[in-house]
C-alpha atoms as a PDB file:
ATOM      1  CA  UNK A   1       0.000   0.000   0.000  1.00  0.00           C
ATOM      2  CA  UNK A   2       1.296   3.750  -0.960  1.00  0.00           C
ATOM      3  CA  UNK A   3       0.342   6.522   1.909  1.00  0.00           C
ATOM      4  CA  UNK A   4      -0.423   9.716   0.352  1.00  0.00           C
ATOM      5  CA  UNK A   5       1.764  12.392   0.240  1.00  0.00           C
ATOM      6  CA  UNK A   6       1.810  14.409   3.577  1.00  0.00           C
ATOM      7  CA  UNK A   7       4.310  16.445   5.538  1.00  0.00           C
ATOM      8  CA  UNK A   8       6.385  14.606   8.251  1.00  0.00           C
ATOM      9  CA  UNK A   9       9.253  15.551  10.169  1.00  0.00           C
ATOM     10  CA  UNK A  10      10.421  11.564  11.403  1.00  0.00           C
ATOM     11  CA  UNK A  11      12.870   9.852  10.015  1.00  0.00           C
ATOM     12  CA  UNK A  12      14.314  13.409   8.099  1.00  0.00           C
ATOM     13  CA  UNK A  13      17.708  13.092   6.609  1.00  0.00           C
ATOM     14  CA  UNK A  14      19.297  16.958   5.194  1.00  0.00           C
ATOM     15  CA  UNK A  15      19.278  16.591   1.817  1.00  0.00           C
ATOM     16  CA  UNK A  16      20.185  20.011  -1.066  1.00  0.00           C
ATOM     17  CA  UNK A  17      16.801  21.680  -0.986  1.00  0.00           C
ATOM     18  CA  UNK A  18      17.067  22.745  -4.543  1.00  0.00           C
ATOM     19  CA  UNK A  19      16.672  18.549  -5.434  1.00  0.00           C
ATOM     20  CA  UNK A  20      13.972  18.092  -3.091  1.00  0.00           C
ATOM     21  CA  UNK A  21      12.118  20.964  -4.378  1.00  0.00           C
ATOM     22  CA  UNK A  22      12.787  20.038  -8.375  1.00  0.00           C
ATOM     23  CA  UNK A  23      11.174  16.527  -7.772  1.00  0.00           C
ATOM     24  CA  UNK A  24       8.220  17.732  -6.232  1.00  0.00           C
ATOM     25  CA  UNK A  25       7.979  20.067  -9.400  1.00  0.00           C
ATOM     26  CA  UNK A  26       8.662  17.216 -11.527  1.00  0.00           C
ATOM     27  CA  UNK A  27       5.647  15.445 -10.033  1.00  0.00           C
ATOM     28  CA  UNK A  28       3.316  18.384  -9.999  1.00  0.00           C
ATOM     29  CA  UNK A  29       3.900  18.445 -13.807  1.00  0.00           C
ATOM     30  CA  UNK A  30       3.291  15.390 -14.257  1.00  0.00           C
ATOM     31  CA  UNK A  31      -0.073  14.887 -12.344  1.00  0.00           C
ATOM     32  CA  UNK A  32      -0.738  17.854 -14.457  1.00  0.00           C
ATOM     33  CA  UNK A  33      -0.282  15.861 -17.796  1.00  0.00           C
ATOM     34  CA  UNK A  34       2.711  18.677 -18.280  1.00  0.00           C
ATOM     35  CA  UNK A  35       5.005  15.692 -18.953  1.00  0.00           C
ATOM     36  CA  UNK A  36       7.590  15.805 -21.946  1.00  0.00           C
ATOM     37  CA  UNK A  37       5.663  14.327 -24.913  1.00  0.00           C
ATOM     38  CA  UNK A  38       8.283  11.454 -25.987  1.00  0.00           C
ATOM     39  CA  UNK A  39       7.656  10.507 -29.901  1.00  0.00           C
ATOM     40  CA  UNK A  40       6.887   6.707 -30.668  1.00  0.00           C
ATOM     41  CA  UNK A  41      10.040   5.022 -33.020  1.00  0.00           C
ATOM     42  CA  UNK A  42       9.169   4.176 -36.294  1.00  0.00           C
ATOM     43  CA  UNK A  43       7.369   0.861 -36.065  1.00  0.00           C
ATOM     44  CA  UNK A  44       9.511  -1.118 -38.660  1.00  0.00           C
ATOM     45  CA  UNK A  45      12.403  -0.505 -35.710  1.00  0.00           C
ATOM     46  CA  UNK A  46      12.243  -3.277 -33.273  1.00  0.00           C
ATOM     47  CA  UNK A  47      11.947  -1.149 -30.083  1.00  0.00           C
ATOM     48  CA  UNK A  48      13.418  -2.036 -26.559  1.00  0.00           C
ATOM     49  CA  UNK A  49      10.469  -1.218 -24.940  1.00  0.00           C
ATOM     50  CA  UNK A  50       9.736  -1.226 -20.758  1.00  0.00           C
ATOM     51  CA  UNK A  51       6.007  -1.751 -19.492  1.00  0.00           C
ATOM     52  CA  UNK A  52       4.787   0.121 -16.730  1.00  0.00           C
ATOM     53  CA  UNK A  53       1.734  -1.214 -15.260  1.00  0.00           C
ATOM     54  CA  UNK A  54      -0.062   1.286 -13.280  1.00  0.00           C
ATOM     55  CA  UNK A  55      -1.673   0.492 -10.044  1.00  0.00           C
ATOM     56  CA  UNK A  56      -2.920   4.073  -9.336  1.00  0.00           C
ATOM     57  CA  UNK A  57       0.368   5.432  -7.879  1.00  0.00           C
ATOM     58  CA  UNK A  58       0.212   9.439  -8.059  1.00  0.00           C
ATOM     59  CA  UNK A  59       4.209   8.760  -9.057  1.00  0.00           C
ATOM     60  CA  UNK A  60       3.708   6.619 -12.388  1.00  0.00           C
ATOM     61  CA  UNK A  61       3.974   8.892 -14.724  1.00  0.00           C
ATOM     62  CA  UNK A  62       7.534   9.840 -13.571  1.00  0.00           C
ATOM     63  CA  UNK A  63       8.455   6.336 -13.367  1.00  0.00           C
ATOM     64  CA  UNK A  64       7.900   6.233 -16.886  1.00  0.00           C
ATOM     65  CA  UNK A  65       9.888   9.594 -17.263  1.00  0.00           C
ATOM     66  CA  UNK A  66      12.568   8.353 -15.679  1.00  0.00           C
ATOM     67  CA  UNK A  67      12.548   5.640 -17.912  1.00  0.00           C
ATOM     68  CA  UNK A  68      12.586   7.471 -21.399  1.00  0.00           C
ATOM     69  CA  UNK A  69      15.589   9.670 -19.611  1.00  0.00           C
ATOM     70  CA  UNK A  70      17.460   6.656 -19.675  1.00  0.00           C
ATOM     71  CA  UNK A  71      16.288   7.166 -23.774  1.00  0.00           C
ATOM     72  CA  UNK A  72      14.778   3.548 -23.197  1.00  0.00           C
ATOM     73  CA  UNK A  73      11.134   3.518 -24.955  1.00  0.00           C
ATOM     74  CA  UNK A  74       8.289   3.046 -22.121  1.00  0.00           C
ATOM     75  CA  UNK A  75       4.488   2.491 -22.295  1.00  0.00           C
ATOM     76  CA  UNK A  76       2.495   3.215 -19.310  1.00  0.00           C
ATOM     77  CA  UNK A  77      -0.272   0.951 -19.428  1.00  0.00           C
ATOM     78  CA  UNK A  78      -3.122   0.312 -16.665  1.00  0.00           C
ATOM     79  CA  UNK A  79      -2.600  -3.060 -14.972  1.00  0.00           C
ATOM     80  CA  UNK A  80      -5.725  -4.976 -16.643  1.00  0.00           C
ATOM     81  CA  UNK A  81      -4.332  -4.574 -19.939  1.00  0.00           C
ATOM     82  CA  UNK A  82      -5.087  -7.054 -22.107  1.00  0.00           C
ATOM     83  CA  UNK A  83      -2.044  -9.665 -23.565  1.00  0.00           C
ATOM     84  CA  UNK A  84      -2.837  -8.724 -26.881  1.00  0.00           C
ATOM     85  CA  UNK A  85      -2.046  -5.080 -26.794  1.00  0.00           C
ATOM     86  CA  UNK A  86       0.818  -5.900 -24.327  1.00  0.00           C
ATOM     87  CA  UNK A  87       2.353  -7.941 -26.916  1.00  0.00           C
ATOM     88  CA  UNK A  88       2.310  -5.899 -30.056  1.00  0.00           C
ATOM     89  CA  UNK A  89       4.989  -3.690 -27.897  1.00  0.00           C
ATOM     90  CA  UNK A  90       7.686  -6.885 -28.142  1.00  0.00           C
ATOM     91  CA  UNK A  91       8.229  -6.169 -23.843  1.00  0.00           C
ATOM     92  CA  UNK A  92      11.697  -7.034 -22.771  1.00  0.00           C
ATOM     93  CA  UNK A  93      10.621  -6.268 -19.166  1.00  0.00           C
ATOM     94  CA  UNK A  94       8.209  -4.669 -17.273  1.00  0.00           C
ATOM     95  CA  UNK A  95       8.042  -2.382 -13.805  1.00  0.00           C
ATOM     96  CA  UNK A  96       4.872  -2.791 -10.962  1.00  0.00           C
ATOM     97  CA  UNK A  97       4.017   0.725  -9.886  1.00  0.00           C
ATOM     98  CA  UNK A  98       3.190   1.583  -6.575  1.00  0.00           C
ATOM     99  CA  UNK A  99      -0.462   2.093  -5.649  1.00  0.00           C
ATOM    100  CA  UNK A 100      -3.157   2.655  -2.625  1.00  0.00           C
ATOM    101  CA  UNK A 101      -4.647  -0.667  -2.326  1.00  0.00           C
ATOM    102  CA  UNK A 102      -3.414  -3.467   0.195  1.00  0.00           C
ATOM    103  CA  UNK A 103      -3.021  -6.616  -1.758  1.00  0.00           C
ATOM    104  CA  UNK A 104      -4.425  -8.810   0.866  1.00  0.00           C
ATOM    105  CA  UNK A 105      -8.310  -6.810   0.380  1.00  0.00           C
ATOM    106  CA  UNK A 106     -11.126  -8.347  -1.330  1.00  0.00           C
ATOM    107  CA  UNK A 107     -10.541  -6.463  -5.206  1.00  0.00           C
ATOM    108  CA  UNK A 108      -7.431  -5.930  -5.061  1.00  0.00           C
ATOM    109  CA  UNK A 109      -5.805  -4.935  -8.561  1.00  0.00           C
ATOM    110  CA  UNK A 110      -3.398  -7.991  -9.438  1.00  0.00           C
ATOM    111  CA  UNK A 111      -0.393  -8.161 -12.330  1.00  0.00           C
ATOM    112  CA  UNK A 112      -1.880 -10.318 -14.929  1.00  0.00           C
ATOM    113  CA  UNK A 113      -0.344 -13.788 -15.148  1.00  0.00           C
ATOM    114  CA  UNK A 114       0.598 -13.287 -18.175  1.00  0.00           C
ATOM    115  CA  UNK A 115       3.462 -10.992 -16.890  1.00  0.00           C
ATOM    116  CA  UNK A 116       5.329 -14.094 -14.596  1.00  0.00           C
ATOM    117  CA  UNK A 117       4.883 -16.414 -17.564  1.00  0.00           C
ATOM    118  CA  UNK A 118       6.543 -13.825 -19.691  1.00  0.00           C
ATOM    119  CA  UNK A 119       9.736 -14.736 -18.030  1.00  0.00           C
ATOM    120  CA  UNK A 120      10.981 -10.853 -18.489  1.00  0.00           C
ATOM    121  CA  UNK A 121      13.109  -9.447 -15.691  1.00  0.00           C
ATOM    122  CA  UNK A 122      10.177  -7.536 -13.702  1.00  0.00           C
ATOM    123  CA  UNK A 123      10.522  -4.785 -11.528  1.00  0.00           C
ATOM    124  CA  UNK A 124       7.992  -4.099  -8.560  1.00  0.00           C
ATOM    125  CA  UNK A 125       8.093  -0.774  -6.482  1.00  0.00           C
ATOM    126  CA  UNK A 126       6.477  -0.666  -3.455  1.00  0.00           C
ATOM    127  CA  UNK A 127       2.609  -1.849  -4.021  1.00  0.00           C
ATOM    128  CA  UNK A 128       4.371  -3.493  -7.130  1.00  0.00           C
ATOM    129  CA  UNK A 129       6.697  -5.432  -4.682  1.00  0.00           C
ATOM    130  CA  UNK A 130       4.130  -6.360  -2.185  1.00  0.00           C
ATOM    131  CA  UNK A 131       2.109  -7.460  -5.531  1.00  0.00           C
ATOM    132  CA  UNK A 132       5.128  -9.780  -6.159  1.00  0.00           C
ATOM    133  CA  UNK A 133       5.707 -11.349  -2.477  1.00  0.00           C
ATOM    134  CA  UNK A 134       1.664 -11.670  -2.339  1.00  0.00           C
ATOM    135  CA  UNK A 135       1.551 -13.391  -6.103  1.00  0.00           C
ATOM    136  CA  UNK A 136       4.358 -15.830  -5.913  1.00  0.00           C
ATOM    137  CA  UNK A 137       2.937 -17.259  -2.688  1.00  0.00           C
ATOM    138  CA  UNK A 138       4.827 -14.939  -0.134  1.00  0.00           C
ATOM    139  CA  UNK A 139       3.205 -12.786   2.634  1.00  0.00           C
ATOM    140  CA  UNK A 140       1.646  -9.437   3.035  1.00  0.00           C
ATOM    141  CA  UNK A 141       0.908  -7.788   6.424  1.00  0.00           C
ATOM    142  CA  UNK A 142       0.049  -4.376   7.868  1.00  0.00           C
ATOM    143  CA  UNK A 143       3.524  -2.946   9.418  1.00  0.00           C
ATOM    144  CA  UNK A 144       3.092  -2.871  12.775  1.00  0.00           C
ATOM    145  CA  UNK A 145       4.562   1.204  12.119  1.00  0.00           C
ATOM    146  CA  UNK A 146       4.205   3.151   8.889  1.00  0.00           C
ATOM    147  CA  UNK A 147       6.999   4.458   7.142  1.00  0.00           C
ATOM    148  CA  UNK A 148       6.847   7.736   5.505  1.00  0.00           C
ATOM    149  CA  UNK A 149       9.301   9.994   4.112  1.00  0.00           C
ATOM    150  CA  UNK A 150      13.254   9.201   4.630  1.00  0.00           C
ATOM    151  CA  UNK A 151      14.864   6.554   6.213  1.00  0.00           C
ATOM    152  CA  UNK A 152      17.882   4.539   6.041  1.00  0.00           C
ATOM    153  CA  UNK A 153      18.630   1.320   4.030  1.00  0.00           C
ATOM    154  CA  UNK A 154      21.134  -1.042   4.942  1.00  0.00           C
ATOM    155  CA  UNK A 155      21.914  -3.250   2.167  1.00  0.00           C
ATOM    156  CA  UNK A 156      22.542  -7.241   3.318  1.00  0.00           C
ATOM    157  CA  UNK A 157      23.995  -8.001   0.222  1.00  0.00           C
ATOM    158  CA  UNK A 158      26.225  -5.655  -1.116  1.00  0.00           C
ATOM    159  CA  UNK A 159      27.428  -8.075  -3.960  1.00  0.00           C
ATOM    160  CA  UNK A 160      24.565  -7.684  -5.738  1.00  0.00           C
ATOM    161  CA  UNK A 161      25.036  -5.512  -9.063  1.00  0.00           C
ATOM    162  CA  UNK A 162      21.562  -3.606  -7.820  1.00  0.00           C
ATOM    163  CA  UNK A 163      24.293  -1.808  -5.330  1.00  0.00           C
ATOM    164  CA  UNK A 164      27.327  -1.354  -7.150  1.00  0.00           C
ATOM    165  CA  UNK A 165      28.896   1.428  -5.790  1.00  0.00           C
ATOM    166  CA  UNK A 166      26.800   2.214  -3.640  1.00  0.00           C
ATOM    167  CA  UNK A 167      27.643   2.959   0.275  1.00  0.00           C
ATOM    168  CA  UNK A 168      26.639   0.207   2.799  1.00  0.00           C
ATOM    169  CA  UNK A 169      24.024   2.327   4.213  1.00  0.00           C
ATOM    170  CA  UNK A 170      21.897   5.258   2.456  1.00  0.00           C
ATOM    171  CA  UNK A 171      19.090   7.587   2.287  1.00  0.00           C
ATOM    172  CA  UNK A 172      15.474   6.725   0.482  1.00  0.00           C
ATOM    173  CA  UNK A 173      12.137   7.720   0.421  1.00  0.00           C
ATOM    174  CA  UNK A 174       9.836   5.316   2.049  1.00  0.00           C
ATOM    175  CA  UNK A 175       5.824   5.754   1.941  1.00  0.00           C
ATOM    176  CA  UNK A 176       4.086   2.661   2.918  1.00  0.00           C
ATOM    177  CA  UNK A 177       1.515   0.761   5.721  1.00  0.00           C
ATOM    178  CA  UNK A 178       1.691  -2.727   4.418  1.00  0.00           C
ATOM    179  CA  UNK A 179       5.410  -5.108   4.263  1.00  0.00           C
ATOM    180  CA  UNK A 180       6.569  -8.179   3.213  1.00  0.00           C
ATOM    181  CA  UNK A 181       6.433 -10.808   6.543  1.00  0.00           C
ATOM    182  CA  UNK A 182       7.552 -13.592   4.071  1.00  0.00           C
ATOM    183  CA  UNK A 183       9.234 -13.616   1.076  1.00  0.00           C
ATOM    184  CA  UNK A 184       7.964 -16.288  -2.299  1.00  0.00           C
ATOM    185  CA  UNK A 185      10.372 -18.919  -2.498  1.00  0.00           C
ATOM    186  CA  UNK A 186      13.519 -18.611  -3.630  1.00  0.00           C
ATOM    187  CA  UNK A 187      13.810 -14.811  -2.908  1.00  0.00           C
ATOM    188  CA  UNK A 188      15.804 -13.350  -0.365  1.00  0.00           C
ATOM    189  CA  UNK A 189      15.996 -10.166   1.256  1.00  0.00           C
ATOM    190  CA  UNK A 190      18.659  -8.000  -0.230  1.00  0.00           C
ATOM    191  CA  UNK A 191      18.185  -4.595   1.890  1.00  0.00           C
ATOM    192  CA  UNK A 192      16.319  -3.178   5.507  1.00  0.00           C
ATOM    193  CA  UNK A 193      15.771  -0.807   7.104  1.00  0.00           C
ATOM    194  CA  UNK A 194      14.771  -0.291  11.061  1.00  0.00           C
ATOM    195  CA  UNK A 195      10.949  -1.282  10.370  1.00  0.00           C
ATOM    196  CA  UNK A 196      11.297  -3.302   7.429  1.00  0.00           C
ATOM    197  CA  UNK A 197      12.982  -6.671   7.291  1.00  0.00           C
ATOM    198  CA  UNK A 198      12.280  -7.130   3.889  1.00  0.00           C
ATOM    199  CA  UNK A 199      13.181  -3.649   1.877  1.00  0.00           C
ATOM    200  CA  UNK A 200      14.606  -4.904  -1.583  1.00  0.00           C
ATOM    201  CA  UNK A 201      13.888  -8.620  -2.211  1.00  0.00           C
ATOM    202  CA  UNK A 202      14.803 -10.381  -5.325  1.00  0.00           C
ATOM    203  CA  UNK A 203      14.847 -14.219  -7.135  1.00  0.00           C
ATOM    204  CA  UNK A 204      18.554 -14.301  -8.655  1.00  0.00           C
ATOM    205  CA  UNK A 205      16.745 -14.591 -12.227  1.00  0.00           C
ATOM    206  CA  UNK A 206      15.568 -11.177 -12.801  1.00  0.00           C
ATOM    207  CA  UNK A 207      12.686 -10.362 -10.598  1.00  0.00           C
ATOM    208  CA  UNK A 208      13.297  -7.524  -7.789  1.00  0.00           C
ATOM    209  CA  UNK A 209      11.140  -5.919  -5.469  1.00  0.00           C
ATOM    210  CA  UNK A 210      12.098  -2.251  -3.712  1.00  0.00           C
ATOM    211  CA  UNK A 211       9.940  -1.213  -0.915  1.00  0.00           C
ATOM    212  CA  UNK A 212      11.017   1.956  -1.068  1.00  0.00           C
ATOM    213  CA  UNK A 213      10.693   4.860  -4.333  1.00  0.00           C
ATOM    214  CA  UNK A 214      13.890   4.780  -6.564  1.00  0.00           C
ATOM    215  CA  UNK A 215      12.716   7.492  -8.466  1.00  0.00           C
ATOM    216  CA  UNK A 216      12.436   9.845  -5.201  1.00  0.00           C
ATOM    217  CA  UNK A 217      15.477   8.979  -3.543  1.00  0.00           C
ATOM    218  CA  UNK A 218      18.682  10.895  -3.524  1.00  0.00           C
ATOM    219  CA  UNK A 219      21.763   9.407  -2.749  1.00  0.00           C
ATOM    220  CA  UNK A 220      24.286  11.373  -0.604  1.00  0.00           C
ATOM    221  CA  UNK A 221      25.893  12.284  -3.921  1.00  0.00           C
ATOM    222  CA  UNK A 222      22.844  14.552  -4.441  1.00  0.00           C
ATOM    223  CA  UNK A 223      22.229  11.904  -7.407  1.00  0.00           C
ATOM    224  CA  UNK A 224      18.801  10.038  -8.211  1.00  0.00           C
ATOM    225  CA  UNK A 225      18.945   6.453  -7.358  1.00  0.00           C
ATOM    226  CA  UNK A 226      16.872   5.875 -10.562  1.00  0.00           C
ATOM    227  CA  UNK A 227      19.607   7.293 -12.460  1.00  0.00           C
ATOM    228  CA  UNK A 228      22.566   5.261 -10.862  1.00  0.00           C
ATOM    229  CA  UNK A 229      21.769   1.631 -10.191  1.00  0.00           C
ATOM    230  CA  UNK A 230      18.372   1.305 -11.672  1.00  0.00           C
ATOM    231  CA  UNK A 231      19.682   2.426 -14.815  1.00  0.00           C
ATOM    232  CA  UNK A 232      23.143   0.493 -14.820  1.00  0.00           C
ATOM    233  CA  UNK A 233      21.343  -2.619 -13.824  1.00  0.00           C
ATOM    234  CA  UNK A 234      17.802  -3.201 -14.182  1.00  0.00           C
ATOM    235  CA  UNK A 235      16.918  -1.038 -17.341  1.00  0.00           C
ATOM    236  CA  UNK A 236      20.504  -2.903 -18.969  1.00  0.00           C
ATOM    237  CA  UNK A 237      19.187  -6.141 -17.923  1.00  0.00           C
ATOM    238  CA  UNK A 238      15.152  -5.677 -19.268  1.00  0.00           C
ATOM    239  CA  UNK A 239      17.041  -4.215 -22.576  1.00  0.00           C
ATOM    240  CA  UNK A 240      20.241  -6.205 -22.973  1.00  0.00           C
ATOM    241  CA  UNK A 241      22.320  -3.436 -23.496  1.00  0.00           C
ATOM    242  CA  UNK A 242      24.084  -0.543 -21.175  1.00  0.00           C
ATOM    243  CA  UNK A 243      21.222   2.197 -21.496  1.00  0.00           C
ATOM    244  CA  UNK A 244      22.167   6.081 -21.925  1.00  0.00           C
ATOM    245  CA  UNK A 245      22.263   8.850 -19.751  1.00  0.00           C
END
């Protein structure tokens, strides 16, 4: 589940006001429909195209932004889309967004199967992850304490090409009730922080799960996360190629 946007002062790490204040103008633009209009290839080029399935997150739109930045060609797609229209895109991956629901509620909004027995390296943020855990037979709970705004991550594995680079411990923007009390088999938690055991899970063949909002966070570089391991590894790995920034 994603917590709407609201001031707190817990958890509050300094960060350069100036980056703070362009992402919340990034976001405002987008919810806006202000976003930069990115023109569709020509269709005889096969196109490395990402899927976004949107769960109602008020952030989607910039997860697809952040996407094209990486000059990777995204769709942003509602989550019941049919296979047929998924399909005529040639996916080589797709990301869960976040979104209000708890997946354990009657009505839930699911991922379609079709998107596990696609095989293609998925990415699920925060609903998206839970979505995963809740899926592929793992657990969903209400957190016993919310987490909302920024906290620390440890990372437990620091081998993992997700961190390269990356200091043991950093800064990211958390905004959910609901966590991961068991993980689907075969996945293991990757990352925590003090009120969630389970921050970045992942399989070992191309299925992750953050907790937290890659596309908010700002490393202690003053960097995007999205820009520094989520482009290096995930977008290279859904595309097959190093993408460009």
């Amino acid at each position: 589940m994603e917590m709407e946007a609201k001031p707190s002062s817990h958890h509050r790490l300094t960060t350069t006001d100036d980056i703070e204040v362009s992402t919340y103008l990034e976001i405002a633009k987008e919810l806006q429909g202000k976003a930069v209009v990115i023109e569709k290839p020509e269709q005889s080029l096969e196109l490395d195209t990402v899927v976004v399935m949107d769960f109602g997150s008020q952030y989607s739109m910039l997860i697809a932004r952040r996407v094209r930045e990486c000059h990777v060609y995204c769709e942003l797609l509602p989550h019941d889309t049919p296979w047929e229209k998924i399909a005529s895109l040639n996916p080589k991956g797709f990301i869960l967004s976040g979104g209000p629901a708890s997946v354990y509620e009657a009505g839930a909004p699911l991922a379609p199967a079709y998107i596990y027995e696609s095989r293609l390296p998925i990415l699920g943020i925060c609903y998206g992850m839970q979505l995963i855990a809740h899926q592929l037979s793992g657990e969903v709970s209400p957190g016993a304490r919310h987490e909302y705004g920024h906290m620390i991550l440890h990372l437990a594995d620091e081998s993992s090409p997700l961190f390269r680079n990356l200091p043991s411990s950093l800064p990211v923007w958390m905004s959910h009730g609901d966590m991961v009390t068991r993980m689907p088999p075969e996945f293991k938690s990757m990352a925590y922080t003090e009120n969630s055991p389970v921050a970045v899970m992942g399989n070992g063949k191309g299925i992750f799960g953050l907790q937290f909002h890659p596309r908010l966070s700002i490393l202690p570089t003053g960097k995007p996360y999205f820009k520094t391991s989520f482009t290096r590894f995930v977008v290279a790995k859904v595309i097959g190629r190093p993408a460009i920034l």
